[in-house]
N, C-alpha and C. Protein backbone atom coordinates (compact mmCIF):
# COMPACT_ATOMS: atom_id res chain seq x y z
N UNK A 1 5.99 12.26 11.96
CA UNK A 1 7.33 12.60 12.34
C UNK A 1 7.79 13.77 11.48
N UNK A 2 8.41 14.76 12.34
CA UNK A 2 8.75 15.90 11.36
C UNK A 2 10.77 16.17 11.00
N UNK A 3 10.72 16.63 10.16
CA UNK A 3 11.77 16.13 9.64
C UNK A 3 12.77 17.82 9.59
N UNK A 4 13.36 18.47 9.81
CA UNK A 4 13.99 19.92 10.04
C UNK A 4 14.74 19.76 8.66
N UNK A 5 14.54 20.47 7.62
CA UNK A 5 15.21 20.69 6.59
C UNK A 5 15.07 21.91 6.61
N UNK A 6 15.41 22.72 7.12
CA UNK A 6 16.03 24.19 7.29
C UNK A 6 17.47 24.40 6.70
N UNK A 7 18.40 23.81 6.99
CA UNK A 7 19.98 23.84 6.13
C UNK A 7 19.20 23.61 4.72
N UNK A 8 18.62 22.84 4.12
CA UNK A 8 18.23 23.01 2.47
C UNK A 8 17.58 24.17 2.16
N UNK A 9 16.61 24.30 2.79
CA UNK A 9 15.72 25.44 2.47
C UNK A 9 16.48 27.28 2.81
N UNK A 10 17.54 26.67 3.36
CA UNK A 10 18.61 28.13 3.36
C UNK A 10 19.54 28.41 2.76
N UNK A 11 19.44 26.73 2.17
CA UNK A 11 20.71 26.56 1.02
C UNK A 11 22.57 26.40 1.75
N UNK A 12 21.80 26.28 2.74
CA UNK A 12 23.70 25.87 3.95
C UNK A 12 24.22 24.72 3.36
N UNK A 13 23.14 23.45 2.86
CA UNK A 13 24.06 22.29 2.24
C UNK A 13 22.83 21.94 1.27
N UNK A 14 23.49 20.93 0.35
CA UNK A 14 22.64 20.93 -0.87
C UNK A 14 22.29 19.28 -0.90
N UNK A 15 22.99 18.41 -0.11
CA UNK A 15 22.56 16.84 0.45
C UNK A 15 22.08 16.82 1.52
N UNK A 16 21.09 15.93 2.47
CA UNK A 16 21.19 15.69 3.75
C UNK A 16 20.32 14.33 3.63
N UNK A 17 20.85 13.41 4.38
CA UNK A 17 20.52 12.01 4.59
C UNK A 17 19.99 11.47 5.27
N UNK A 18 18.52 10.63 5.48
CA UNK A 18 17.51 10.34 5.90
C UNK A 18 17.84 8.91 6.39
N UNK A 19 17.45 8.37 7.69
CA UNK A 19 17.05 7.16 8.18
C UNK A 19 16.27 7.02 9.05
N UNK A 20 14.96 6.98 8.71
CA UNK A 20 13.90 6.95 10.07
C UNK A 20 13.27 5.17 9.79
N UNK A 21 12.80 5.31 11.48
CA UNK A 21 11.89 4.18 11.39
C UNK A 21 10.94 4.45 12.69
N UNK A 22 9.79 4.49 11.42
CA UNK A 22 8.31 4.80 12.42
C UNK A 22 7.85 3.66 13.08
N UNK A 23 7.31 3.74 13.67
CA UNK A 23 6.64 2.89 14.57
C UNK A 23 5.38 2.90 13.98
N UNK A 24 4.05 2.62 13.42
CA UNK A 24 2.85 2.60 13.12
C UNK A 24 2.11 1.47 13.58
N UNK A 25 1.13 1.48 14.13
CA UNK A 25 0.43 0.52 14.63
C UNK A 25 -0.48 -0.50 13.52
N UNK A 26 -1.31 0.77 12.67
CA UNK A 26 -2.13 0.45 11.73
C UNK A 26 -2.23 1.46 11.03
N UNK A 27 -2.63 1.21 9.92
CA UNK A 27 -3.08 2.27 9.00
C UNK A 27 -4.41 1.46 8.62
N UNK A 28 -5.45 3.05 7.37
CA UNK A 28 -6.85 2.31 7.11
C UNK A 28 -7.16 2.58 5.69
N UNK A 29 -7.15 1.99 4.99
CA UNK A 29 -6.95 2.45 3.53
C UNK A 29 -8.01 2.20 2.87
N UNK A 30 -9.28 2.41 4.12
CA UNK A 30 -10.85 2.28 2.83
C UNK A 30 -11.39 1.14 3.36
N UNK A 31 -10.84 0.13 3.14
CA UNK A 31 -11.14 -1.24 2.98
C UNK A 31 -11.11 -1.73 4.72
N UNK A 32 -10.10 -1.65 4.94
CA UNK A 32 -9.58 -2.71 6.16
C UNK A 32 -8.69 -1.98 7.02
N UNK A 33 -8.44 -2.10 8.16
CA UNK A 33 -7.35 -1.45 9.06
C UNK A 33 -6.46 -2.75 8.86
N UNK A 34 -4.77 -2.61 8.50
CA UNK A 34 -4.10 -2.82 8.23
C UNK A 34 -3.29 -2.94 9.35
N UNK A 35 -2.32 -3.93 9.55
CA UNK A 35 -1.85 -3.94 11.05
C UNK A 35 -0.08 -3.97 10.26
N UNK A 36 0.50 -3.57 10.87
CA UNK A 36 2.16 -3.22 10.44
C UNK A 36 3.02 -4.36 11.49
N UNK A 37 3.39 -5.61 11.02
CA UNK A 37 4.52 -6.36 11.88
C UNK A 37 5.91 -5.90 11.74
N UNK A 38 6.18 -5.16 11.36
CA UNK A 38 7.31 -4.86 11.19
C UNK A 38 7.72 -2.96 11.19
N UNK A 39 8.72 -2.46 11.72
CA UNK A 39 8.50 -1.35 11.66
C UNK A 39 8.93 -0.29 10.05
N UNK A 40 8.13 0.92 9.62
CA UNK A 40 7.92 1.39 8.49
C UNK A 40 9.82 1.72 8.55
N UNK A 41 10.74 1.52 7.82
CA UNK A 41 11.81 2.59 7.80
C UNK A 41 11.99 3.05 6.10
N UNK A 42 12.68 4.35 6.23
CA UNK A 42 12.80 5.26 5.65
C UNK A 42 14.17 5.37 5.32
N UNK A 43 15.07 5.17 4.06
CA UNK A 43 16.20 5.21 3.75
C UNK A 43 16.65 6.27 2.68
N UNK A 44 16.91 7.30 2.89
CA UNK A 44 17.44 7.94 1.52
C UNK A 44 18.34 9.43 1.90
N UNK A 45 17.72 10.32 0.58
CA UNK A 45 18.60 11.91 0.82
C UNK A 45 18.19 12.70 0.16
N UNK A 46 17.78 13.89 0.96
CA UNK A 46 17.49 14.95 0.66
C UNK A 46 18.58 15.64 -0.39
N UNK A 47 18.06 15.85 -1.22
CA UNK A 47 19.34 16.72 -2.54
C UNK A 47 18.11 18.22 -2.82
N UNK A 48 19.30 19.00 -2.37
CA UNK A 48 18.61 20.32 -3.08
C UNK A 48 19.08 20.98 -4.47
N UNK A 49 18.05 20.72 -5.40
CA UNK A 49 18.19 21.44 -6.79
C UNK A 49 17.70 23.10 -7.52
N UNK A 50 18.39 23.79 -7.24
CA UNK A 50 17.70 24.76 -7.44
C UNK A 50 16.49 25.44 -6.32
N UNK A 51 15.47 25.48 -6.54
CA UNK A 51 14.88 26.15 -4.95
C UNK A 51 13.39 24.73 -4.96
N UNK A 52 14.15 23.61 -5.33
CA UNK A 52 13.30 22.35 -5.43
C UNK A 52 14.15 21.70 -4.86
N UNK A 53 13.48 20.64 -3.62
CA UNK A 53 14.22 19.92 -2.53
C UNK A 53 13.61 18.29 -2.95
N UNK A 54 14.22 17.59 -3.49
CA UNK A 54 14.42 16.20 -3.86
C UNK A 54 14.48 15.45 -2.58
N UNK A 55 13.46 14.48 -2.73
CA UNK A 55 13.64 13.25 -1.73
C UNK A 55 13.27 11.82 -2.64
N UNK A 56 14.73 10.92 -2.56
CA UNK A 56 14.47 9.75 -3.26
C UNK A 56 15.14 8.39 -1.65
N UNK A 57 14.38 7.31 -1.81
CA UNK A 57 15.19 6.52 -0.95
C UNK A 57 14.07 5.18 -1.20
N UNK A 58 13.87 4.47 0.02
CA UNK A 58 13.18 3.27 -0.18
C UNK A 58 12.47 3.23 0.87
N UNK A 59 11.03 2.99 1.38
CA UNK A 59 10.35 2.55 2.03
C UNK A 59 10.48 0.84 1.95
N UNK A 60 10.56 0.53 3.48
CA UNK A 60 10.63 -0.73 3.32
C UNK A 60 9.96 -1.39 4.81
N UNK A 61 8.65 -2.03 4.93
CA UNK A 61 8.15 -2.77 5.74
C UNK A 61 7.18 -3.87 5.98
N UNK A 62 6.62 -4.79 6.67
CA UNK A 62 6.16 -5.61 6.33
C UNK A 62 4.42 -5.26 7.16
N UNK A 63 3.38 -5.85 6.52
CA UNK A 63 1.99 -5.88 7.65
C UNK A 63 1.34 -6.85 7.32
N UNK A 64 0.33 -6.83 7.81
CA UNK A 64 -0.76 -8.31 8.12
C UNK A 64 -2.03 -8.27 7.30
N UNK A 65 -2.68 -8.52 6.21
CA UNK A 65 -3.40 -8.05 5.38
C UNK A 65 -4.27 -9.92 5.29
N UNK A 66 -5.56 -9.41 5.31
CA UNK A 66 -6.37 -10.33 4.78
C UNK A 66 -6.33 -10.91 3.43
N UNK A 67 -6.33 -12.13 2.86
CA UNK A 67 -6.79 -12.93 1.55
C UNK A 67 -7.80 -12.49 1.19
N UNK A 68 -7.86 -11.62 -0.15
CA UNK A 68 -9.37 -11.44 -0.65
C UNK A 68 -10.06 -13.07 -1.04
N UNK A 69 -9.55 -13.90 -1.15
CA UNK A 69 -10.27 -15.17 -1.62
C UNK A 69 -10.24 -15.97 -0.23
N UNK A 70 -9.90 -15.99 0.70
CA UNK A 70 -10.06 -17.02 1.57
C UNK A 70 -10.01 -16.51 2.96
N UNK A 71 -9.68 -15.22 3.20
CA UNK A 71 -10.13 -14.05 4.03
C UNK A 71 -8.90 -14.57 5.26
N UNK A 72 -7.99 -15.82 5.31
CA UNK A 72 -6.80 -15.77 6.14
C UNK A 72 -5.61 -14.62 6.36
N UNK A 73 -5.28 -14.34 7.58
CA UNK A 73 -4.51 -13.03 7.24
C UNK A 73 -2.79 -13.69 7.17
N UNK A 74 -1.98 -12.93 6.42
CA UNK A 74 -1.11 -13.41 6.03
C UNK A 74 -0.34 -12.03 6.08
N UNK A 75 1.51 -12.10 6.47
CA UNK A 75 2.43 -11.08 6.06
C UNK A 75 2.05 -10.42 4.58
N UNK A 76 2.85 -9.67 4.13
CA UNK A 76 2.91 -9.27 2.75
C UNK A 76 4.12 -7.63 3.13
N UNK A 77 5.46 -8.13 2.53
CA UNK A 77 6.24 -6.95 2.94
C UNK A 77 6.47 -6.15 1.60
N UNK A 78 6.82 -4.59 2.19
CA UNK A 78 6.65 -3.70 1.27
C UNK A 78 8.11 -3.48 1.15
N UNK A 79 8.62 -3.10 -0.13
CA UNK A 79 10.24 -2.02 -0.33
C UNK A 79 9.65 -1.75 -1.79
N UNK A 80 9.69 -0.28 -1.30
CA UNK A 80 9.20 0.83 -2.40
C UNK A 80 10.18 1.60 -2.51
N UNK A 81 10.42 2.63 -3.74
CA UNK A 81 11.73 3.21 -4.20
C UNK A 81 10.57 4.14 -3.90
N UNK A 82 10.60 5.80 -3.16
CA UNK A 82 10.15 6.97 -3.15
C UNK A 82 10.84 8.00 -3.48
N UNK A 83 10.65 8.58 -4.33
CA UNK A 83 10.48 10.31 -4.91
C UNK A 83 9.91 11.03 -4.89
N UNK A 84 9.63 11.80 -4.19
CA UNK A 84 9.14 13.13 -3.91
C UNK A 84 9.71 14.47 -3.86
N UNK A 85 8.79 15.88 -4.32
CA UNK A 85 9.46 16.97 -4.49
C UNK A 85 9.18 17.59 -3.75
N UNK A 86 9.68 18.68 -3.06
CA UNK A 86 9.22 19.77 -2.19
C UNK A 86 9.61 21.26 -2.90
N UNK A 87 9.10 22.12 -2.46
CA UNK A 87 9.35 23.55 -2.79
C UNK A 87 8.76 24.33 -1.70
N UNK A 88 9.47 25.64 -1.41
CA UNK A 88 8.90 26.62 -0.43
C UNK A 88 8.20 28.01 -2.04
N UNK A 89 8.19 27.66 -3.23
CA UNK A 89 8.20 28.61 -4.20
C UNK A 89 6.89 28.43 -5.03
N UNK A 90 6.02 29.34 -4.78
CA UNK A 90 4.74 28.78 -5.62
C UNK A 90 4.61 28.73 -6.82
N UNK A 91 5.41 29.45 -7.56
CA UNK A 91 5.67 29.29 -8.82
C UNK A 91 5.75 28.31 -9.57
N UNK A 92 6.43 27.09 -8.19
CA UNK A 92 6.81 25.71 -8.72
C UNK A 92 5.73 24.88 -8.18
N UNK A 93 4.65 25.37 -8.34
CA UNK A 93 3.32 24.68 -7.90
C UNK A 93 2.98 23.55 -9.21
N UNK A 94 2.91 22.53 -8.82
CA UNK A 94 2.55 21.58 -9.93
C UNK A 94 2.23 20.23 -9.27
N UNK A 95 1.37 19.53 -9.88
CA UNK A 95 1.24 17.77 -9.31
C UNK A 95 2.37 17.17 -8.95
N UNK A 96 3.17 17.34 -8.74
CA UNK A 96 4.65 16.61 -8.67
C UNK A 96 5.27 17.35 -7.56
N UNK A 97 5.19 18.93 -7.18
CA UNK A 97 6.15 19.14 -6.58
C UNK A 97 4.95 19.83 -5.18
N UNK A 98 5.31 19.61 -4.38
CA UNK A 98 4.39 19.44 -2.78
C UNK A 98 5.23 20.84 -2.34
N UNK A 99 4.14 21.53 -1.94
CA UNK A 99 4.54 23.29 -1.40
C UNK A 99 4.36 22.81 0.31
N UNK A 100 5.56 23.45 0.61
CA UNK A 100 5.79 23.57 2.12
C UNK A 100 5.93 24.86 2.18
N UNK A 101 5.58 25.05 3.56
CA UNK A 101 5.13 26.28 4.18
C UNK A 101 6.75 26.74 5.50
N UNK A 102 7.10 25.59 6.36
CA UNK A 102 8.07 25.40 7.36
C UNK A 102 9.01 25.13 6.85
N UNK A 103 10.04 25.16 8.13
CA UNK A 103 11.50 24.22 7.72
C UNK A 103 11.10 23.24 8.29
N UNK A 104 10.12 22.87 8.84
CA UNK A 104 10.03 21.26 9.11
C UNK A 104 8.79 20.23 8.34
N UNK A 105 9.24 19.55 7.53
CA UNK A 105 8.77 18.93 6.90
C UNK A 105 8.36 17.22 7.74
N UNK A 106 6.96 17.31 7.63
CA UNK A 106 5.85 15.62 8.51
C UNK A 106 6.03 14.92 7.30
N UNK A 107 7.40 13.91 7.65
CA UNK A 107 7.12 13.23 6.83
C UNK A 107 5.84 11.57 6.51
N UNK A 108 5.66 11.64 7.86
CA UNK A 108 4.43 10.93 7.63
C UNK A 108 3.39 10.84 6.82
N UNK A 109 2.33 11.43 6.51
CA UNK A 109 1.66 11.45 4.96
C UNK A 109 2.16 11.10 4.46
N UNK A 110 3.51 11.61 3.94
CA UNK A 110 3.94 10.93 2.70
C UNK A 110 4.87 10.06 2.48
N UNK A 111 4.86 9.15 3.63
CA UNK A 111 5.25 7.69 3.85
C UNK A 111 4.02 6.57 3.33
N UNK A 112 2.97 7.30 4.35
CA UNK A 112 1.67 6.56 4.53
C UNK A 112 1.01 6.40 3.11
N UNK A 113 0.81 7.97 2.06
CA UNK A 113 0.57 7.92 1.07
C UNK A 113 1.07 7.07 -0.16
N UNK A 114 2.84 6.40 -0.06
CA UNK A 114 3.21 5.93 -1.03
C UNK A 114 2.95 4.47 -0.65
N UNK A 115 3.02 4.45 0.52
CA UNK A 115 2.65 2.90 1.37
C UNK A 115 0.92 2.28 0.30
N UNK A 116 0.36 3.49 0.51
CA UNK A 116 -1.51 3.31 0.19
C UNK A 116 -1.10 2.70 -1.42
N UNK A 117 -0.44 3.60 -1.91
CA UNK A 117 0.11 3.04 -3.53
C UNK A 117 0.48 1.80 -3.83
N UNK A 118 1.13 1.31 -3.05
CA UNK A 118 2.21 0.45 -3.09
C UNK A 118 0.96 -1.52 -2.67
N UNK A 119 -0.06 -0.72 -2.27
CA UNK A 119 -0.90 -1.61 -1.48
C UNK A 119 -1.49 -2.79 -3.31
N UNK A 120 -1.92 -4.21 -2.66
CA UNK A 120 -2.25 -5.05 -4.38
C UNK A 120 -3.56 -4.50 -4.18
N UNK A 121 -3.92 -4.67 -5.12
CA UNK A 121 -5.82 -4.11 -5.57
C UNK A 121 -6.16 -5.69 -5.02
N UNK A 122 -5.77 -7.18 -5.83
CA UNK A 122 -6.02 -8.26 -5.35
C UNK A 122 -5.03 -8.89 -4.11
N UNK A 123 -5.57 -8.58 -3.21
CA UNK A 123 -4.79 -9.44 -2.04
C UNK A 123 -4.85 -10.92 -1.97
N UNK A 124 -3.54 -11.49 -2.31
CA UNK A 124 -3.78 -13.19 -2.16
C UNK A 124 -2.32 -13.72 -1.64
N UNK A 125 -2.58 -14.89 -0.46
CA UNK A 125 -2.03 -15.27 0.32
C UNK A 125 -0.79 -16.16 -0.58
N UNK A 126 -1.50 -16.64 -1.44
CA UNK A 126 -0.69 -17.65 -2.25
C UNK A 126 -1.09 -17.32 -4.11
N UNK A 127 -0.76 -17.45 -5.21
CA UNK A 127 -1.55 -17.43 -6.63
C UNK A 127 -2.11 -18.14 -6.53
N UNK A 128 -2.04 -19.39 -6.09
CA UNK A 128 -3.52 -20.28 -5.95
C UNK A 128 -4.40 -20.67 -4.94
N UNK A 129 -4.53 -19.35 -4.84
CA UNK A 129 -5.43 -19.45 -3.53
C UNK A 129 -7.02 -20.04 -4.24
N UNK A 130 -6.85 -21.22 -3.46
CA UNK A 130 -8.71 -21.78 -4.38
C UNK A 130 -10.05 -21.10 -3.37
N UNK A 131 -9.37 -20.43 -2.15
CA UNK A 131 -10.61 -19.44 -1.94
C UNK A 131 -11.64 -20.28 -0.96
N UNK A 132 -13.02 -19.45 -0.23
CA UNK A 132 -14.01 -20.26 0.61
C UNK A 132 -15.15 -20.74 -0.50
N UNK A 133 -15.74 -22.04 -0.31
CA UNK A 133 -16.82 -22.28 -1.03
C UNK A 133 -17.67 -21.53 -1.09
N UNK A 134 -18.65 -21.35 -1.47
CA UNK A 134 -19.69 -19.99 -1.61
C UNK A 134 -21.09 -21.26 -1.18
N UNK A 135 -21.40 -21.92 -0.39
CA UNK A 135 -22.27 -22.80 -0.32
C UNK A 135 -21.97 -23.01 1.38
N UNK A 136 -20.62 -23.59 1.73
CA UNK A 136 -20.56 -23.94 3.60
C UNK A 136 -19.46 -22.80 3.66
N UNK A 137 -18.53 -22.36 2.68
CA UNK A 137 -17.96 -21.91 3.64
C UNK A 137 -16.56 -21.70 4.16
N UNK A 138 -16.28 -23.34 3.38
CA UNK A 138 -14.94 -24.60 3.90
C UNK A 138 -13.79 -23.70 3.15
N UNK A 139 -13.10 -23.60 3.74
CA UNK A 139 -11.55 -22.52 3.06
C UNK A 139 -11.20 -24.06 2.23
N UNK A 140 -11.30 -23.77 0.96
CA UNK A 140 -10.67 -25.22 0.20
C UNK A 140 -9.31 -25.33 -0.08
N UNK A 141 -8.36 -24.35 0.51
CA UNK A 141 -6.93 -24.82 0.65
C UNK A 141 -6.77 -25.69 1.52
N UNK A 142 -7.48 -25.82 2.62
CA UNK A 142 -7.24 -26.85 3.71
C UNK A 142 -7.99 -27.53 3.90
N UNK A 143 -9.41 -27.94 3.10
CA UNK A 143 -10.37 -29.02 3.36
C UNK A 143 -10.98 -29.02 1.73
N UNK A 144 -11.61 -30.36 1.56
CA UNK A 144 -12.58 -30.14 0.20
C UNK A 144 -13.76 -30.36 0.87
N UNK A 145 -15.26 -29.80 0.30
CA UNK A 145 -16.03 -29.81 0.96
C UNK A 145 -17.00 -30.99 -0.40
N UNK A 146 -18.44 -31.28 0.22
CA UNK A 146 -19.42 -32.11 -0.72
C UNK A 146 -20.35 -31.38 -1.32
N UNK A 147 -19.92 -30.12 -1.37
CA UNK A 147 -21.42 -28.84 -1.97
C UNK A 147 -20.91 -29.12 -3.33
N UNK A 148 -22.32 -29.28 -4.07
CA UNK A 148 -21.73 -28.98 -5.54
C UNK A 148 -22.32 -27.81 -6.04
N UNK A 149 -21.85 -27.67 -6.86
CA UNK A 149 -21.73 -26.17 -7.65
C UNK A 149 -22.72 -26.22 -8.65
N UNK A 150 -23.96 -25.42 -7.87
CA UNK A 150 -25.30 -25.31 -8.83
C UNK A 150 -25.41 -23.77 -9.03
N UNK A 151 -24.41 -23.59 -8.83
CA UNK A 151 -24.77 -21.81 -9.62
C UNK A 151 -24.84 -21.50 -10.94
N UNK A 152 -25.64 -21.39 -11.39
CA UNK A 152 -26.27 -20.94 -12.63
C UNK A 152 -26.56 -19.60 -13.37
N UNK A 153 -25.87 -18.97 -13.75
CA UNK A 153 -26.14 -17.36 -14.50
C UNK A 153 -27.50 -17.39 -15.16
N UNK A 154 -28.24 -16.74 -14.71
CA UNK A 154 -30.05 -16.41 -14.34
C UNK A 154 -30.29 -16.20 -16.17
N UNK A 155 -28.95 -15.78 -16.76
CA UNK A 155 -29.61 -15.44 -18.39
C UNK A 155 -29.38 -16.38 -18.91
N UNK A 156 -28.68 -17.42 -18.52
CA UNK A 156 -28.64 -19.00 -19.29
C UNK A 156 -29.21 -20.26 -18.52
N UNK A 157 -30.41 -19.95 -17.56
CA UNK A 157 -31.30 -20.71 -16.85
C UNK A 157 -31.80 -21.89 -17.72
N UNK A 158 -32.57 -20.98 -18.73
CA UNK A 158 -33.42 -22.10 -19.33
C UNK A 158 -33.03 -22.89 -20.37
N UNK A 159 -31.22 -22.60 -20.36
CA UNK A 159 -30.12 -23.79 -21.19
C UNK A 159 -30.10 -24.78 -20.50
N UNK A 160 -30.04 -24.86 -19.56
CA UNK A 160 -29.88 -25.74 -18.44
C UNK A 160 -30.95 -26.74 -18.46
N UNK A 161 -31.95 -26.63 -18.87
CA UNK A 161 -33.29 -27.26 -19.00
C UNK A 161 -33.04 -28.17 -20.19
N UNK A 162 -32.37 -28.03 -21.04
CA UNK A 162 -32.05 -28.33 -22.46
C UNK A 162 -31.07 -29.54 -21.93
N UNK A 163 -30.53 -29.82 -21.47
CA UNK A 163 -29.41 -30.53 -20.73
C UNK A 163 -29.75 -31.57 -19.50
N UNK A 164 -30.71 -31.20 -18.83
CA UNK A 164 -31.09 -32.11 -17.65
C UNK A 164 -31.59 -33.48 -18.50
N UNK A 165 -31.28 -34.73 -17.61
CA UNK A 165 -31.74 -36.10 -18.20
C UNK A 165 -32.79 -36.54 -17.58
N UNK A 166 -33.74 -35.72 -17.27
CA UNK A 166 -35.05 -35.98 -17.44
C UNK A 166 -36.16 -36.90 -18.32
């Protein structure tokens, strides 16, 4: 979605105020395609400082993300505070401040990009998620299973020998 900030970038007004809401189906962040139940919106305001165009507001939406421990998919909603800089001035080229070329600024990327940020490294449905057995299988939040747990770390094998009642 592109966004016309031409009045900033001409300096006609030095605020202008943002409310979008994207529609996104999915996004894919490496791992998993990500499904969005809820739609992405966009709340804030453009402030122009000097020949640097300020965008602060809140991303706020919800999607459908797999359990890394028990692989059930579950909501998980986002509200992120975003800041971002723009400049048409290369001078003000730096990690922080994003060079535009137009008066119309896509703000997509950099919805999508703070969204990717905002994403857990550990995805879990619940903190105690006790996860699938590694033997059948059985998601042990909702069943206990009869596998017992003979996994053994291969460099402390022959401790194990020391211990059997043989």
């Amino acid at each position: 979605m592109k966004i016309d900030i031409f009045d900033l970038t001409s300096k006609r007004i030095i605020n202008q105020p943002v409310d979008l809401c994207l529609e996104i189906d999915k996004l894919y962040d490496g791992y998993e395609y990500i499904n969005f139940s809820k739609p992405i919106i966009l709340k804030g305001n453009f402030s122009l400082v000097g020949d640097i165009i300020n965008l602060n507001g809140r991303i706020t939406t919800e999607f459908i993300i797999a359990c890394s421990r028990c692989l059930e998919k579950f909501n998980y909603p986002i509200d992120i505070e975003i800041k971002e800089q723009f400049s048409r001035n290369k001078e003000n080229e730096d990690a922080d401040v994003i060079l535009i070329e137009s008066d119309k600024l896509d703000i997509t990327d950099i919805i999508e990009n703070n969204i990717y940020l905002a994403l857990p490294f550990s995805r879990l449905c619940k903190e105690d998620c006790k996860g699938l057995c590694q033997q059948c299988g059985s998601d042990l939040n909702h069943t206990t299973c009869s596998c017992q747990d003979l996994s053994v770390d291969l460099r402390l094998a022959k401790l194990k020998d020391l211990f059997s009642e043989n």
